[in-house]
N, C-alpha and C. Protein backbone atom coordinates (compact mmCIF):
# COMPACT_ATOMS: atom_id res chain seq x y z
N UNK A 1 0.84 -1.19 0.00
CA UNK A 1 0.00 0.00 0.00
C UNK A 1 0.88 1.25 0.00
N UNK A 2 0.14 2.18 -0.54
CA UNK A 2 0.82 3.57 -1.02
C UNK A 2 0.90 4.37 0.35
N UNK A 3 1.25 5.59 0.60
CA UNK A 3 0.84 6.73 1.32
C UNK A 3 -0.47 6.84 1.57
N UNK A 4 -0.78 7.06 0.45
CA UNK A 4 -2.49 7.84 -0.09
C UNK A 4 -3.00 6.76 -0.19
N UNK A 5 -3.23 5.50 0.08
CA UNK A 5 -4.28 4.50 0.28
C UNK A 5 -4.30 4.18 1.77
N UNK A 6 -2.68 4.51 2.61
CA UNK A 6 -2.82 3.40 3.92
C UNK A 6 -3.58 4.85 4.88
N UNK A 7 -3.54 6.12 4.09
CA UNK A 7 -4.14 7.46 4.80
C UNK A 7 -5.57 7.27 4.54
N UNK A 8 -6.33 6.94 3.57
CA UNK A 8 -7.48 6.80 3.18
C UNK A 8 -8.17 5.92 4.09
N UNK A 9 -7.29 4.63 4.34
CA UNK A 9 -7.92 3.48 5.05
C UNK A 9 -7.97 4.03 6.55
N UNK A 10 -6.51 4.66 6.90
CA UNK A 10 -6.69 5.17 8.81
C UNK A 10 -7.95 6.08 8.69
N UNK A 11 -8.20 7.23 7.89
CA UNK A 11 -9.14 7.85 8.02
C UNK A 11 -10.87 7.70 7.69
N UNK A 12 -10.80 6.62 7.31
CA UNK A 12 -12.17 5.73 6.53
C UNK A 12 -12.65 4.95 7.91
N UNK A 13 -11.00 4.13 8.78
CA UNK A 13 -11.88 3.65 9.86
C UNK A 13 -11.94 4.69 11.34
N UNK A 14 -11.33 5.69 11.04
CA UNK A 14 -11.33 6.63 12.30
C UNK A 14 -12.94 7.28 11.86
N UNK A 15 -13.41 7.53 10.68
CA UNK A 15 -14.69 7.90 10.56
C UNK A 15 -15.72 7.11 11.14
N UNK A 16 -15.72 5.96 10.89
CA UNK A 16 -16.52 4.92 11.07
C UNK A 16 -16.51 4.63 12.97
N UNK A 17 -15.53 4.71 13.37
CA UNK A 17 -15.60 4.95 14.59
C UNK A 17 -16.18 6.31 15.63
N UNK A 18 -15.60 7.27 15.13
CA UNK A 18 -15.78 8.86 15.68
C UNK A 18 -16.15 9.30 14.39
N UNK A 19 -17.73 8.89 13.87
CA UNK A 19 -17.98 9.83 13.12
C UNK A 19 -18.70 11.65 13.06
N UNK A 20 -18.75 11.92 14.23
CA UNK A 20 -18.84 12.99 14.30
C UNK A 20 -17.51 14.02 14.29
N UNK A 21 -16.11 13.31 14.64
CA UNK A 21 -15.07 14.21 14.82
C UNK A 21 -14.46 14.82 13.91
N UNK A 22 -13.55 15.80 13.98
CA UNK A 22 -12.98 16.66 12.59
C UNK A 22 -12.14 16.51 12.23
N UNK A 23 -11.75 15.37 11.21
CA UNK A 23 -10.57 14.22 10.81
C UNK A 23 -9.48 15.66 10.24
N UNK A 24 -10.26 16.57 10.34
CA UNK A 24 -9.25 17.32 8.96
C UNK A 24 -8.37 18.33 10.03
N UNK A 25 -8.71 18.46 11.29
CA UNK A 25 -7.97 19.26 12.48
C UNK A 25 -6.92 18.05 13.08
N UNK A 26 -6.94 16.31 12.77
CA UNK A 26 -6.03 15.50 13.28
C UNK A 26 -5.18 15.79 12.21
N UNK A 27 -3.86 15.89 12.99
CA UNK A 27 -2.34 16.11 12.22
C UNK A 27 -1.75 14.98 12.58
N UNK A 28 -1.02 14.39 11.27
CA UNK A 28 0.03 12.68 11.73
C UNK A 28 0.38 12.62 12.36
N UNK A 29 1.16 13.77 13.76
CA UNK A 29 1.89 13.59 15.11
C UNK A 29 0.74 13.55 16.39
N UNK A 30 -0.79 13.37 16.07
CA UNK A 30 -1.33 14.08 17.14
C UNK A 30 -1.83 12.52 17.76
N UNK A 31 -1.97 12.35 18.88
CA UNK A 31 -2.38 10.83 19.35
C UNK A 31 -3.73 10.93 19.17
N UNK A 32 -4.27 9.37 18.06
CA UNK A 32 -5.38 10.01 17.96
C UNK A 32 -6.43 9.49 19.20
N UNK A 33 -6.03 8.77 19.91
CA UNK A 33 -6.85 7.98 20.99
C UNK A 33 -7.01 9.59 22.19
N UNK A 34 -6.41 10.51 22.39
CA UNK A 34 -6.26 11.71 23.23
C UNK A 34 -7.05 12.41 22.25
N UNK A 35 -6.62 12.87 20.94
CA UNK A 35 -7.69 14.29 20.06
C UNK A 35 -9.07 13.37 19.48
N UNK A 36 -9.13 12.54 19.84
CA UNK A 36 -10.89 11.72 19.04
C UNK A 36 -11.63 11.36 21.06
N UNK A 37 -10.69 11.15 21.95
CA UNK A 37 -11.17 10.36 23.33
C UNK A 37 -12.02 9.49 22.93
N UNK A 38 -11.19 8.66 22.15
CA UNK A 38 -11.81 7.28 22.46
C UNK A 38 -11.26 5.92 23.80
N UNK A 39 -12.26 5.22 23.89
CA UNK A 39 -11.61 4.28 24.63
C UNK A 39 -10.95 3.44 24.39
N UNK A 40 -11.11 1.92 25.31
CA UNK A 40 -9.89 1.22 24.62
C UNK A 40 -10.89 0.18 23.95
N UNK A 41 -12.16 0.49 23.78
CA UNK A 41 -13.19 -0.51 22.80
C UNK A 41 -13.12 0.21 22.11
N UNK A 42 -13.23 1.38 21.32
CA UNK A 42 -13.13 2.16 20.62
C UNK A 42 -11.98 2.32 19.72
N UNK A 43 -10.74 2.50 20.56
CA UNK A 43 -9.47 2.37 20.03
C UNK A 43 -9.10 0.99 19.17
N UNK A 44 -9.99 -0.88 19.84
CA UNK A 44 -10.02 -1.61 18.80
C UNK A 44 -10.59 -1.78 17.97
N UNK A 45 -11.70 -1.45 17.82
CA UNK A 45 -12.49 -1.43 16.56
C UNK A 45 -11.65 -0.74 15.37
N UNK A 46 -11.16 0.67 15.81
CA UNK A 46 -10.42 1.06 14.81
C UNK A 46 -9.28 0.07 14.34
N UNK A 47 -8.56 -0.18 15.24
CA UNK A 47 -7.49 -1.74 14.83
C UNK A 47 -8.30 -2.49 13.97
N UNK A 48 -9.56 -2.94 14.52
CA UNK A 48 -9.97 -4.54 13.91
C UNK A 48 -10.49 -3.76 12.26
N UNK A 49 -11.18 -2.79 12.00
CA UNK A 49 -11.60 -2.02 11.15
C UNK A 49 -10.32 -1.64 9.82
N UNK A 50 -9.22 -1.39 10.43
CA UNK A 50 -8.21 -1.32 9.73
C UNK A 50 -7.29 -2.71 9.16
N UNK A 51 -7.34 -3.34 10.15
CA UNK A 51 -6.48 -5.23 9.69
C UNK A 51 -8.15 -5.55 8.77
N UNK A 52 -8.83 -5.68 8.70
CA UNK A 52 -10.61 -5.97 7.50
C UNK A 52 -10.00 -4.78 6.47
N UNK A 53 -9.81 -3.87 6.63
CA UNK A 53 -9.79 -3.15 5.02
C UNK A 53 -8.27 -3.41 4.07
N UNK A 54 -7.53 -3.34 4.94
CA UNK A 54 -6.30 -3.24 4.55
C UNK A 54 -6.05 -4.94 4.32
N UNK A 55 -6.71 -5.95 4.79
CA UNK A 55 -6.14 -7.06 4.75
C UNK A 55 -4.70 -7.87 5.35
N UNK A 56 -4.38 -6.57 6.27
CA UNK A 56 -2.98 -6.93 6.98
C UNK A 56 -3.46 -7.49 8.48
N UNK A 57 -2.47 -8.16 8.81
CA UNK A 57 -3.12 -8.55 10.27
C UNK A 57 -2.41 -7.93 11.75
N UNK A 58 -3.03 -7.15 12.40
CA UNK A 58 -2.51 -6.71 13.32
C UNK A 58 -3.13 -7.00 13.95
N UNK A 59 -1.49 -7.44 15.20
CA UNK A 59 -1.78 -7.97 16.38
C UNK A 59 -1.66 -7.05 17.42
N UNK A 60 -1.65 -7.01 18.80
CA UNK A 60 -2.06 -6.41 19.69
C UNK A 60 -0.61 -6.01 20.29
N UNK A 61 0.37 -6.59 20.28
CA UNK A 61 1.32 -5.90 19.97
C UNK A 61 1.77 -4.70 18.88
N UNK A 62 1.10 -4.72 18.25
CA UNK A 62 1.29 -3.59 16.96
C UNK A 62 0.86 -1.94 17.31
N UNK A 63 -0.63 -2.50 18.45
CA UNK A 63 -1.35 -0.99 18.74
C UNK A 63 -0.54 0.41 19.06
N UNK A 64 0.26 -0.16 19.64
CA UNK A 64 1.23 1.47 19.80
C UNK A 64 2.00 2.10 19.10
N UNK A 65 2.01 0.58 17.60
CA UNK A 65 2.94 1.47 16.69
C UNK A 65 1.32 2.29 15.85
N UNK A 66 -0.11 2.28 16.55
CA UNK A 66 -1.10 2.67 15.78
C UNK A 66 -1.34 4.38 16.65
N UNK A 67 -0.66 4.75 17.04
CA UNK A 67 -0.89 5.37 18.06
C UNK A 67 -1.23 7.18 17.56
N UNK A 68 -0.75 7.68 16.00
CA UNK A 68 -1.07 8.63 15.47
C UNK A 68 -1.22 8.24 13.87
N UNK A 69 -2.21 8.77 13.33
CA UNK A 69 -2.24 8.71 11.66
C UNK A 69 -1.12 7.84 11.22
N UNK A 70 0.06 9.55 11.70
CA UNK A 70 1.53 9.33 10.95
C UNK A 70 2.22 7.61 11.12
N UNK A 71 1.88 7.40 12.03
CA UNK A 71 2.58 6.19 12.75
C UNK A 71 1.53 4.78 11.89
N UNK A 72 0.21 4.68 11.84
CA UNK A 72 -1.04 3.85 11.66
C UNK A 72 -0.33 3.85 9.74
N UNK A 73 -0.12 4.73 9.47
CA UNK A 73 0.20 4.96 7.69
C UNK A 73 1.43 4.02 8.05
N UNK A 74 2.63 4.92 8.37
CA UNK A 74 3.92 4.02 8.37
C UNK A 74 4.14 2.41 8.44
N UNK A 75 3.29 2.30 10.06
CA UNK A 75 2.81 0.52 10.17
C UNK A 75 2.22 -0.02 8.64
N UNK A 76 1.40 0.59 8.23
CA UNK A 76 0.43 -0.17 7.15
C UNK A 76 1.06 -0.51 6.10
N UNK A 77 2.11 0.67 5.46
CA UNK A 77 2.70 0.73 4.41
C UNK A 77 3.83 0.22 4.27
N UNK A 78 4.63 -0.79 5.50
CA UNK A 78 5.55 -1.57 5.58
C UNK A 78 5.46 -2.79 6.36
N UNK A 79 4.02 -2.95 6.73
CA UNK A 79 3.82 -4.60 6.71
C UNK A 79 3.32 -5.49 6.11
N UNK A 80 3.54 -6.45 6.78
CA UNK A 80 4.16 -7.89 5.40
C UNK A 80 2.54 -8.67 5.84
C-alpha cells in the first residue's frame, strides 16, 4: 500500500468509529486515541476495522505502533 491508500484506510476507519469528529484538524503527530477520546473498545475497533480493510493482520502488539495517523500509515505501508 501507497501513502495515499494506507491514509485513506486510517481515516475511513477513524470515521466509522468517531464519526462525528474533525478528521481534517487530526495532524500525523497528534495521538489520535487523546484528540478523538476514544476508549480502549473504541481504540479496537479502529485496529480490527483497519487489519478488515487493509487485509494486513494486526496484532495487539502492533497498537502502539497505531498510536497517530503518521505512525497507523507508516505501520500499514511496511507490513508484510
Amino acid at each position: 500500500m501507497n501513502r495515499t491508500d494506507t491514509l485513506a484506510a486510517v481515516r475511513a476507519a477513524l470515521h466509522e468509529v468517531a464519526p462525528e469528529a474533525d478528521l481534517d484538524r487530526l495532524e500525523a503527530a497528534t495521538d489520535i486515541r487523546e484528540f478523538l477520546e476514544l476508549d480502549s473498545l473504541d481504540f479496537l475497533r479502529f485496529v480490527e476495522l483497519l487489519s478488515e480493510r487493509t487485509g494486513r493482520r494486526i496484532d495487539e502488539d502492533d497498537c502502539p505502533r497505531l498510536a497517530t495517523t503518521g505512525q497507523a500509515c507508516e505501520f500499514l505501508a511496511h507490513a508484510a
